[in-house]
N, C-alpha and C. Protein backbone atom coordinates (compact mmCIF):
# COMPACT_ATOMS: atom_id res chain seq x y z
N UNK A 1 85.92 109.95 99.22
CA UNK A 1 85.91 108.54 98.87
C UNK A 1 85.62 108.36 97.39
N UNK A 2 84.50 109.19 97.46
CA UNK A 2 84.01 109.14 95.37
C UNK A 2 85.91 109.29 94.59
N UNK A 3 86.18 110.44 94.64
CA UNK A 3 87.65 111.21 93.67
C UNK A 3 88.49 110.28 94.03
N UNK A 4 88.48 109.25 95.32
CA UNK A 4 89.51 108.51 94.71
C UNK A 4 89.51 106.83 94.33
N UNK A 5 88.05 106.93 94.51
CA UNK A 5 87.74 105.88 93.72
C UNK A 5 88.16 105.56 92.38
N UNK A 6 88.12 107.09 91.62
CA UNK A 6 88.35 107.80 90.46
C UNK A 6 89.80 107.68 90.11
N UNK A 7 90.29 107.58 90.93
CA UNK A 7 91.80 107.44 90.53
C UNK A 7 92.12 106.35 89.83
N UNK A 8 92.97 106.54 88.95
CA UNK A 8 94.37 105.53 88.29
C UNK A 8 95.02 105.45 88.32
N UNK A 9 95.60 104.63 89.35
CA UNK A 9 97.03 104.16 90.11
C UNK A 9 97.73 103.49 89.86
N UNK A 10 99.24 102.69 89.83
CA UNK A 10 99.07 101.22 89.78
C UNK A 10 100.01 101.36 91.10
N UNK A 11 100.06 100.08 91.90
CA UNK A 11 100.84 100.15 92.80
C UNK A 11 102.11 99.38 92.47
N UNK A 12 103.06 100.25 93.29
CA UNK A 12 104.43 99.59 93.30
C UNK A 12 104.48 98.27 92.91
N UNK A 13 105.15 97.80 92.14
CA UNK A 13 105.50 96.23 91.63
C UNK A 13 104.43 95.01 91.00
N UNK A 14 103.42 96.34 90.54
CA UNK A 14 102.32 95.63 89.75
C UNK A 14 102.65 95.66 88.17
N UNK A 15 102.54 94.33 87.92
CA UNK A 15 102.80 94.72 86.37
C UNK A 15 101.56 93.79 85.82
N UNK A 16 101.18 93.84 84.51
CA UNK A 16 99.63 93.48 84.01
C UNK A 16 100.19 91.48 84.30
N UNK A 17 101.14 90.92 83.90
CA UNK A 17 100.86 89.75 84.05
C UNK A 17 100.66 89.19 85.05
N UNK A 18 100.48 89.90 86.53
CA UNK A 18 100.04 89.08 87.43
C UNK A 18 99.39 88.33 88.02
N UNK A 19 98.09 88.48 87.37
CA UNK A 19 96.66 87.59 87.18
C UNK A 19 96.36 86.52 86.54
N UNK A 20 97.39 86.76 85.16
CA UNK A 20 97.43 85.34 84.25
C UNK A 20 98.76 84.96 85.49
N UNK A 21 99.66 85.07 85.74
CA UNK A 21 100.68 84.30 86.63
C UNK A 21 100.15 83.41 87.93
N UNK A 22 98.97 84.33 88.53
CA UNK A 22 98.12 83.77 89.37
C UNK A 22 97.20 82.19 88.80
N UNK A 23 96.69 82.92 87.61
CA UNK A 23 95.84 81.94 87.07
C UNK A 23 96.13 80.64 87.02
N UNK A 24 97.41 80.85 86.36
CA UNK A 24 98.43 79.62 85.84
C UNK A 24 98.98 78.72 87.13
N UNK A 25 99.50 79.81 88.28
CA UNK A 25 99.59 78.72 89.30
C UNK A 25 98.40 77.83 89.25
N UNK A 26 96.99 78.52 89.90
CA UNK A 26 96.05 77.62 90.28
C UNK A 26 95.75 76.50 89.10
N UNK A 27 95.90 76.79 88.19
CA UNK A 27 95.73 75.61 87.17
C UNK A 27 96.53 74.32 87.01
N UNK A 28 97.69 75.24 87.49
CA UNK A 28 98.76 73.90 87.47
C UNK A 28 98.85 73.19 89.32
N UNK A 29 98.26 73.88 90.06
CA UNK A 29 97.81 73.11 91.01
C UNK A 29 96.81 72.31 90.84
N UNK A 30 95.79 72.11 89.79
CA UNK A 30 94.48 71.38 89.90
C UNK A 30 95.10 70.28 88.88
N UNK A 31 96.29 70.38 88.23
CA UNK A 31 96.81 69.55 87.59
C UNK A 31 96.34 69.39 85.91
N UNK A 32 95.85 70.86 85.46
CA UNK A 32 95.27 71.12 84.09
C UNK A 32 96.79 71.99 83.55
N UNK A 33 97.89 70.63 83.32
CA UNK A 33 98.95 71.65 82.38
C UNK A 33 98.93 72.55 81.23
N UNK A 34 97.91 71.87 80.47
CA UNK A 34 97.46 72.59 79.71
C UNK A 34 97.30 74.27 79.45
N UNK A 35 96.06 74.63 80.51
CA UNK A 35 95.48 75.54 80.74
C UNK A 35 96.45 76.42 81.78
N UNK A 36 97.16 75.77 82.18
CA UNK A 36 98.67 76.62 82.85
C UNK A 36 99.72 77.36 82.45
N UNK A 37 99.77 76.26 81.10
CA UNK A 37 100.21 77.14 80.37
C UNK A 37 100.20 77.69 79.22
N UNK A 38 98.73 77.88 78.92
CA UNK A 38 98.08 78.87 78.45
C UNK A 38 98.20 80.52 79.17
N UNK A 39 97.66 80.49 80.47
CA UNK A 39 98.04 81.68 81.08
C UNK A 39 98.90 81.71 81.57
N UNK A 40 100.13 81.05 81.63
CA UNK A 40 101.34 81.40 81.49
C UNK A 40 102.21 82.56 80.08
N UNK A 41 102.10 81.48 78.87
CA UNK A 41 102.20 82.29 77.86
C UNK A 41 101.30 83.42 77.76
N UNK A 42 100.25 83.87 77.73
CA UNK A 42 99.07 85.28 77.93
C UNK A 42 100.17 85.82 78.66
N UNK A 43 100.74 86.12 80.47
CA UNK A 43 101.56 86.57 81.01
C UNK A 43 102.56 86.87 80.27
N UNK A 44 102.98 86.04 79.22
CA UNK A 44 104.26 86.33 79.00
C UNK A 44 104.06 87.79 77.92
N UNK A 45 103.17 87.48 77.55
CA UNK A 45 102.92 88.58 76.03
C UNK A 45 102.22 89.58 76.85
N UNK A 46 101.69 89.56 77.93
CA UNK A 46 101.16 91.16 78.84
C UNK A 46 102.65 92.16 79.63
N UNK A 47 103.40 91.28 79.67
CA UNK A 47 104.37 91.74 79.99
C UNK A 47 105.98 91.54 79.98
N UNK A 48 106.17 91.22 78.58
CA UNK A 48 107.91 90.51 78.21
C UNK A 48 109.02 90.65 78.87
N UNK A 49 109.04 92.15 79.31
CA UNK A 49 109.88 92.84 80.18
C UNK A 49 110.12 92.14 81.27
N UNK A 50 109.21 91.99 82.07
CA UNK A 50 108.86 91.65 83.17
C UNK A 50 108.67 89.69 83.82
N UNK A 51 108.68 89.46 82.51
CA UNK A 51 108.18 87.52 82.79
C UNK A 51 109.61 87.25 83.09
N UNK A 52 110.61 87.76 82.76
CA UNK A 52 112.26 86.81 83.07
C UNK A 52 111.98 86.96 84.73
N UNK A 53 111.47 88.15 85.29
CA UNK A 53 111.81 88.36 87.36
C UNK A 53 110.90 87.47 87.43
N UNK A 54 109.92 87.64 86.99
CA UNK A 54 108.79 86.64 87.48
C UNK A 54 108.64 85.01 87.24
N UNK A 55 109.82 84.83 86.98
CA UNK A 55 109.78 83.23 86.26
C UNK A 55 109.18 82.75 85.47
N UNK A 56 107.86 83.45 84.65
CA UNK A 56 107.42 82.92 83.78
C UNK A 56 107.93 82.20 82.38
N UNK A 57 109.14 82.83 82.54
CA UNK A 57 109.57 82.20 80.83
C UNK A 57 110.20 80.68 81.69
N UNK A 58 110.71 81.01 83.00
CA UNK A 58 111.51 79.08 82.90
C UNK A 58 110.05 78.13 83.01
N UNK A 59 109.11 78.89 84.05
CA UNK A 59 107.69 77.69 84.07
C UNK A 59 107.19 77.49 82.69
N UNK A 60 107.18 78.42 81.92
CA UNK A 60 106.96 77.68 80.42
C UNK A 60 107.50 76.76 80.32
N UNK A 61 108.61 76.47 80.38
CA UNK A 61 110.16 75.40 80.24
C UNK A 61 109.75 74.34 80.63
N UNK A 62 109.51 74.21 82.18
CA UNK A 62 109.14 73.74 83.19
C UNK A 62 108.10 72.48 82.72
N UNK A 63 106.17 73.55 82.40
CA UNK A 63 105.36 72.79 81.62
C UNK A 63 105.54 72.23 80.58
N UNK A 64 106.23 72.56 79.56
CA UNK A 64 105.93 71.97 78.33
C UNK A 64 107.16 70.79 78.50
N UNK A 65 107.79 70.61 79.66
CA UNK A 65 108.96 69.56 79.53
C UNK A 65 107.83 68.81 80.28
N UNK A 66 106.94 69.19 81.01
CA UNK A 66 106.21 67.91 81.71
C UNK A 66 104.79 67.46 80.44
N UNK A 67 104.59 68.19 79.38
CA UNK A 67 103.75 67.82 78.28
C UNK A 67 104.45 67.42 77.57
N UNK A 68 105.53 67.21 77.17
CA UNK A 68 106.49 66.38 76.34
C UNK A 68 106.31 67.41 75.07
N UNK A 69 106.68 68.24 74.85
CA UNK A 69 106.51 69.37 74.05
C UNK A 69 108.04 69.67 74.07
C-alpha cells in the first residue's frame, strides 16, 4: 500500500486543466461570471492542447459574450 502510494501516475484522459474546468463550471453555476472565467482561462494556459476537446476555448466565447466583453 506504502510503494504505491508512491507512485506517479496520471490516469487515462487526465489532463492538468481539469480542476480549473471543474472550478469554472461551479462558478458559473453560482452565477460569479467573472470568476468562471477566470478559471476557465487558467485551464486554458494549463493545457492549450487540450482546451479545444474540452470546450474551454468556446465557454470563454460563451462568458465574455454574456459580460459584454
Amino acid at each position: 500500500m506504502r510503494k504505491a502510494l508512491t507512485l506517479h501516475t496520471t490516469p487515462a484522459g487526465y489532463t492538468p486543466l481539469l480542476p480549473y474546468r471543474a472550478l469554472a463550471t461551479m462558478y458559473y453555476e453560482a452565477g460569479d461570471y467573472r470568476g468562471a472565467l477566470g478559471f476557465l482561462k487558467r485551464a486554458q494556459q494549463m493545457d492549450p492542447v487540450a482546451s479545444p476537446t474540452n470546450n474551454v476555448d468556446r465557454d470563454i466565447q460563451i462568458v465574455e459574450g454574456m459580460m459584454g466583453k
